[in-house]
N, C-alpha and C. Protein backbone atom coordinates (compact mmCIF):
# COMPACT_ATOMS: atom_id res chain seq x y z
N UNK A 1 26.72 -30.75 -6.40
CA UNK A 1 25.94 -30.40 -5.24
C UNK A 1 25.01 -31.55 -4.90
N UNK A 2 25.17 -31.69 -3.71
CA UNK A 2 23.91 -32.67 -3.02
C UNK A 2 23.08 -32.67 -2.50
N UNK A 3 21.64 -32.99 -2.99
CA UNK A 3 20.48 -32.90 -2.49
C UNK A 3 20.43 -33.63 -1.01
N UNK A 4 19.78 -32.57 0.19
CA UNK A 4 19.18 -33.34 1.08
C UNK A 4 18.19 -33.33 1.51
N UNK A 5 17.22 -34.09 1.89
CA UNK A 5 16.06 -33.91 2.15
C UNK A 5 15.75 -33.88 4.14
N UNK A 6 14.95 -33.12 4.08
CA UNK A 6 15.10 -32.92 5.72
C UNK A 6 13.56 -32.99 5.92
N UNK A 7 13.90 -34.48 6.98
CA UNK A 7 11.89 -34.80 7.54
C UNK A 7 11.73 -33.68 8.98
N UNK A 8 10.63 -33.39 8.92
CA UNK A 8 10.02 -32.90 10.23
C UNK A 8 8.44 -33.05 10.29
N UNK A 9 8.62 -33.46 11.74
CA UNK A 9 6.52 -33.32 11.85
C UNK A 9 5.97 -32.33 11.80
N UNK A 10 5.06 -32.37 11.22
CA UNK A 10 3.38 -31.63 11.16
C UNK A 10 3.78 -30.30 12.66
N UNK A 11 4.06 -30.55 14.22
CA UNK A 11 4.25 -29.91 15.09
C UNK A 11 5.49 -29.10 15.08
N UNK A 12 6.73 -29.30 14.49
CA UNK A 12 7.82 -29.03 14.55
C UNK A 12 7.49 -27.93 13.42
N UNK A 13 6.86 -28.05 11.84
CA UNK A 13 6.88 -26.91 11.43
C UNK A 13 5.95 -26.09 11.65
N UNK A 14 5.01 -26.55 12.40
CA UNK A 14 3.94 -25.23 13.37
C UNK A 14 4.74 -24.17 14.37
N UNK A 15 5.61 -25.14 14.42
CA UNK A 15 6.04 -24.42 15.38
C UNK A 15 7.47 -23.12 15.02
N UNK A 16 8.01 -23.88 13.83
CA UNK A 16 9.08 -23.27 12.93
C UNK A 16 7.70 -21.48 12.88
N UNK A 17 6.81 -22.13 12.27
CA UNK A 17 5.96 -21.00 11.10
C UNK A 17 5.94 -19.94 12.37
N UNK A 18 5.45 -20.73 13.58
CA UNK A 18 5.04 -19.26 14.42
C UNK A 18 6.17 -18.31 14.81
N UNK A 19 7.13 -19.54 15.52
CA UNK A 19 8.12 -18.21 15.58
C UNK A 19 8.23 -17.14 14.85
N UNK A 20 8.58 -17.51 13.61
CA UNK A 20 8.51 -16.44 12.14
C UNK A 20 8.09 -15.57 12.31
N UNK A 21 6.27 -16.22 12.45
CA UNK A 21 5.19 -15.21 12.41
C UNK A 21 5.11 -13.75 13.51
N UNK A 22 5.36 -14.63 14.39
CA UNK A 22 5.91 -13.67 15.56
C UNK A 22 6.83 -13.14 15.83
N UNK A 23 7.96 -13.06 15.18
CA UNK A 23 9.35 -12.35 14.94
C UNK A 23 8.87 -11.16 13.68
N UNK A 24 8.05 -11.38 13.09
CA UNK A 24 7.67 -10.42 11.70
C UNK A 24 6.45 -9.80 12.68
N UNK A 25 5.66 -10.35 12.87
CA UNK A 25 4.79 -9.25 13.88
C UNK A 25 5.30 -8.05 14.85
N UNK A 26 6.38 -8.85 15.28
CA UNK A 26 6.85 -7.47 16.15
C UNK A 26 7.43 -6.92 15.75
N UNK A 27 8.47 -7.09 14.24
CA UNK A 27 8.98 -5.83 13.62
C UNK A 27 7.92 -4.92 12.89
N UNK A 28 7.02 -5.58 12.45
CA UNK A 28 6.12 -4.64 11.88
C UNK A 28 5.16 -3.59 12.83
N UNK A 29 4.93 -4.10 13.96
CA UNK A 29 4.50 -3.03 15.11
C UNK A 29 5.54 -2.39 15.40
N UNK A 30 6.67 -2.94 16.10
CA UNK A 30 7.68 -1.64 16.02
C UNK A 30 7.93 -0.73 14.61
N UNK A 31 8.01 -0.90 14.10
CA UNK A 31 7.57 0.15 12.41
C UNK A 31 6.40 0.76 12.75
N UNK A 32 5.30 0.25 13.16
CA UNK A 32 3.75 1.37 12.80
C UNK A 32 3.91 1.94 14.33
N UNK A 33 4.61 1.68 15.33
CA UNK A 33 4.99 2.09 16.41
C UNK A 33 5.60 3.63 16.27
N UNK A 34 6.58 3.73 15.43
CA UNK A 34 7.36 4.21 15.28
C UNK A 34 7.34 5.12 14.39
N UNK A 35 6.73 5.02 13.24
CA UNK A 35 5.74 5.45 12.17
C UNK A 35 4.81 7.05 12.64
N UNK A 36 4.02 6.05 13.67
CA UNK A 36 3.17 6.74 14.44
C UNK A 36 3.52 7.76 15.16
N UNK A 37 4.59 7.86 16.09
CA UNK A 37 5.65 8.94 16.62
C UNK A 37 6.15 10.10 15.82
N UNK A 38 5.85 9.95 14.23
CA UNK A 38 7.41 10.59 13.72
C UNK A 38 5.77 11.87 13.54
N UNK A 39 5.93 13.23 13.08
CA UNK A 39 5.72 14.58 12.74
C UNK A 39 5.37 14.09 11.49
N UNK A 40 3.69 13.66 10.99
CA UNK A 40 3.65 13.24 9.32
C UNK A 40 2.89 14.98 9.33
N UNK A 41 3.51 15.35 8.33
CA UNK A 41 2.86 16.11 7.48
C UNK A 41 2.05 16.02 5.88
N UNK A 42 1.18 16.73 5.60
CA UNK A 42 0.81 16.45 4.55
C UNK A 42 0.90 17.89 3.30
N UNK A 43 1.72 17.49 2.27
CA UNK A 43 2.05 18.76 1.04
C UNK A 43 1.49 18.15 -0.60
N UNK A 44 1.25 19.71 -0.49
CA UNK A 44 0.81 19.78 -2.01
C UNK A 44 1.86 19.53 -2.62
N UNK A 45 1.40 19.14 -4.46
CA UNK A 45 2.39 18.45 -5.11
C UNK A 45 3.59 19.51 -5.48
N UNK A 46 2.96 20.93 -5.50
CA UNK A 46 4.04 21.93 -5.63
C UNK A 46 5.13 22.21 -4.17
N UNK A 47 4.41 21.99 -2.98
CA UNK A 47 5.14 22.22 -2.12
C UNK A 47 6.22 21.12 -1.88
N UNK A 48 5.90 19.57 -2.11
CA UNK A 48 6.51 18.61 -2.29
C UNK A 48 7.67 18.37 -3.30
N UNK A 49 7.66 19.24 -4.44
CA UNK A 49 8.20 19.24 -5.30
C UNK A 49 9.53 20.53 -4.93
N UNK A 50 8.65 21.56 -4.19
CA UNK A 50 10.07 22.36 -3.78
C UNK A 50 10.94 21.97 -2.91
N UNK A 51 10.52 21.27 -1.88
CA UNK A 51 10.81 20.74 -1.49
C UNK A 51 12.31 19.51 -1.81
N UNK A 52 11.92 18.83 -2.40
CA UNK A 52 12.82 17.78 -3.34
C UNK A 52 13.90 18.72 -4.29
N UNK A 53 13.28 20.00 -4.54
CA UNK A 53 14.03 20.90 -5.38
C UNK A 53 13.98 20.44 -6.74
N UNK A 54 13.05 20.02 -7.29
CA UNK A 54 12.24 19.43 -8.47
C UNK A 54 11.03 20.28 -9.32
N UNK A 55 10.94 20.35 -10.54
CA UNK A 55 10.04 20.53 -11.23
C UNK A 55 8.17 20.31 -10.97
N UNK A 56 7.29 20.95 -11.08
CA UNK A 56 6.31 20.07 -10.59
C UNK A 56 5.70 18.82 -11.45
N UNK A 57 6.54 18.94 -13.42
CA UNK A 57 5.94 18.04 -14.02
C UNK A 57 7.01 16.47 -13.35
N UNK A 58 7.97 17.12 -12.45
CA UNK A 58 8.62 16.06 -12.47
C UNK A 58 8.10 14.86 -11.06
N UNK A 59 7.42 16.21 -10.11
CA UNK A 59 7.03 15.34 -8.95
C UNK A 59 5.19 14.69 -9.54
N UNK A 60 4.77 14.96 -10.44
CA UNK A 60 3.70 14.54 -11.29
C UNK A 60 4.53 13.36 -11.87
N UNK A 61 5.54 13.45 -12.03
CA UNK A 61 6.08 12.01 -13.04
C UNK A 61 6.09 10.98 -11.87
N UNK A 62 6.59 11.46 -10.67
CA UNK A 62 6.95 10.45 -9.69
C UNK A 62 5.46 9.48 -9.07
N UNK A 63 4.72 10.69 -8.92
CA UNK A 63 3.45 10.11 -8.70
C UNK A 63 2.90 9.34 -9.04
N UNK A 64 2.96 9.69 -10.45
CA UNK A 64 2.13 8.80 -11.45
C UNK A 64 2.81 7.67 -11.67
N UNK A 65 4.16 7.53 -11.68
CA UNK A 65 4.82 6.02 -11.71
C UNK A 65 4.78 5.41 -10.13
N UNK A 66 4.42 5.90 -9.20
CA UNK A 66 4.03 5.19 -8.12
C UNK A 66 5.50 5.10 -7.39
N UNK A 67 6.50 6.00 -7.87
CA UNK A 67 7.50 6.32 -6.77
C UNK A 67 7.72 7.16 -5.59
N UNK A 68 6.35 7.68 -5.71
CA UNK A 68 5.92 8.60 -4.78
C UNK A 68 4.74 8.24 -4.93
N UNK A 69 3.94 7.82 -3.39
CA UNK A 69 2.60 7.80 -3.57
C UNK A 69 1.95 8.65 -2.90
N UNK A 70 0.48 9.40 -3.44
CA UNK A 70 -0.13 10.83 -3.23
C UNK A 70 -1.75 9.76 -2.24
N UNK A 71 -1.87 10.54 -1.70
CA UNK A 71 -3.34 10.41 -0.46
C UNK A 71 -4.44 10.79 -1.99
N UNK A 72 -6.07 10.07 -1.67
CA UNK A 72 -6.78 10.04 -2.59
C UNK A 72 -6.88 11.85 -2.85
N UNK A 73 -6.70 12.81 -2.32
CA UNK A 73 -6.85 14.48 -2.61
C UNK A 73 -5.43 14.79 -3.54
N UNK A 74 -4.89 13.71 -3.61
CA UNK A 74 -3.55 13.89 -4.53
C UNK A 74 -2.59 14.90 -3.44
N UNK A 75 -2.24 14.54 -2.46
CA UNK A 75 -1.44 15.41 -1.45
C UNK A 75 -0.64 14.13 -1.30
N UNK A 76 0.84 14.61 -1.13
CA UNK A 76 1.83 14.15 -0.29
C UNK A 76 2.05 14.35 1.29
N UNK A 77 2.23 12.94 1.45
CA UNK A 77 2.91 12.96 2.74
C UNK A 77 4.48 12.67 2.65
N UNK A 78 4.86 13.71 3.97
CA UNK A 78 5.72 13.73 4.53
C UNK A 78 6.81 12.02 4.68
N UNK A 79 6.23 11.33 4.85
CA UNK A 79 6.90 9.68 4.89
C UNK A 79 7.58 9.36 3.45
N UNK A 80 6.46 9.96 2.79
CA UNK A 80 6.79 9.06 1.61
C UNK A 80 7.95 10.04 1.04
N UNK A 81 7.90 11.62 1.01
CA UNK A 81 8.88 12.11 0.41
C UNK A 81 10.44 11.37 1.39
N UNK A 82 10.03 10.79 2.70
CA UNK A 82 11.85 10.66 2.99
C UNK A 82 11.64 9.19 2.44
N UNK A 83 10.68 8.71 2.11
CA UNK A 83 11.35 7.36 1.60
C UNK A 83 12.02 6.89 0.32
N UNK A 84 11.24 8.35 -0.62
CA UNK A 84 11.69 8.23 -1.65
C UNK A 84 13.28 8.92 -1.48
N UNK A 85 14.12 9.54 -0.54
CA UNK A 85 14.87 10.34 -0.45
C UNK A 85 15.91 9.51 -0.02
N UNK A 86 15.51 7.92 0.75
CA UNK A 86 16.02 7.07 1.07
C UNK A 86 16.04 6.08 0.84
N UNK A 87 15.56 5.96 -0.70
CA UNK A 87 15.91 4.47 -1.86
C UNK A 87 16.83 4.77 -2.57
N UNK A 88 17.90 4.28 -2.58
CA UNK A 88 19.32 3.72 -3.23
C UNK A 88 19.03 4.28 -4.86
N UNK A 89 17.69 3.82 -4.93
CA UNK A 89 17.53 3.23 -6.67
C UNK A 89 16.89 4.93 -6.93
N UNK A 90 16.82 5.57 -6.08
CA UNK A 90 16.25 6.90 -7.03
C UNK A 90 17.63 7.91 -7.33
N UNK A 91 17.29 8.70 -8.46
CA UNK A 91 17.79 9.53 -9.11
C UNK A 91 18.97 10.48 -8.66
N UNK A 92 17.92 10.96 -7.58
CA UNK A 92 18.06 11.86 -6.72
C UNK A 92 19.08 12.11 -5.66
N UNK A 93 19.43 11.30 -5.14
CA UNK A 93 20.28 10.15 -4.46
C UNK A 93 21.67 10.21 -4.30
């Protein structure tokens, strides 16, 4: 394999960075855009857990490993149970 080295000015990668910056800005507003639209609800860890059709020591397990994250009153939201419902890598799945 061959190394190449590639020059550019000081302006050319200002200008590389912003695009970026501004291509990631607007996906991330369209996300909190969109976010913002959806019906968040907020459930207790038992209701969350029937929900999932789970144990409650088990939606306590999820919590506490931070695969589910709980609001400081220890309540679930609604987002997070479909996100966990929509990672590849969970169990559940």
């Amino acid at each position: 394999m061959q190394n190449k080295v590639i020059v550019i000015t000081p302006e050319e990668l200002n200008e590389i960075l912003q695009t970026k910056f501004e291509y990631f800005t607007d996906q991330l507003i369209e996300r909190l855009e969109a976010e913002r639209k959806k019906d968040v609800k907020i459930y207790t860890l038992n209701k969350a857990a029937a929900i999932l059709q789970v144990s409650y020591t088990k939606i306590k397990s999820l919590t506490d490993s931070g695969k589910i994250k709980t609001t400081a009153d220890n309540r679930i939201l609604s987002t997070e149970i479909d996100n966990y419902l929509n990672n590849p890598d969970n169990e559940n799945n």
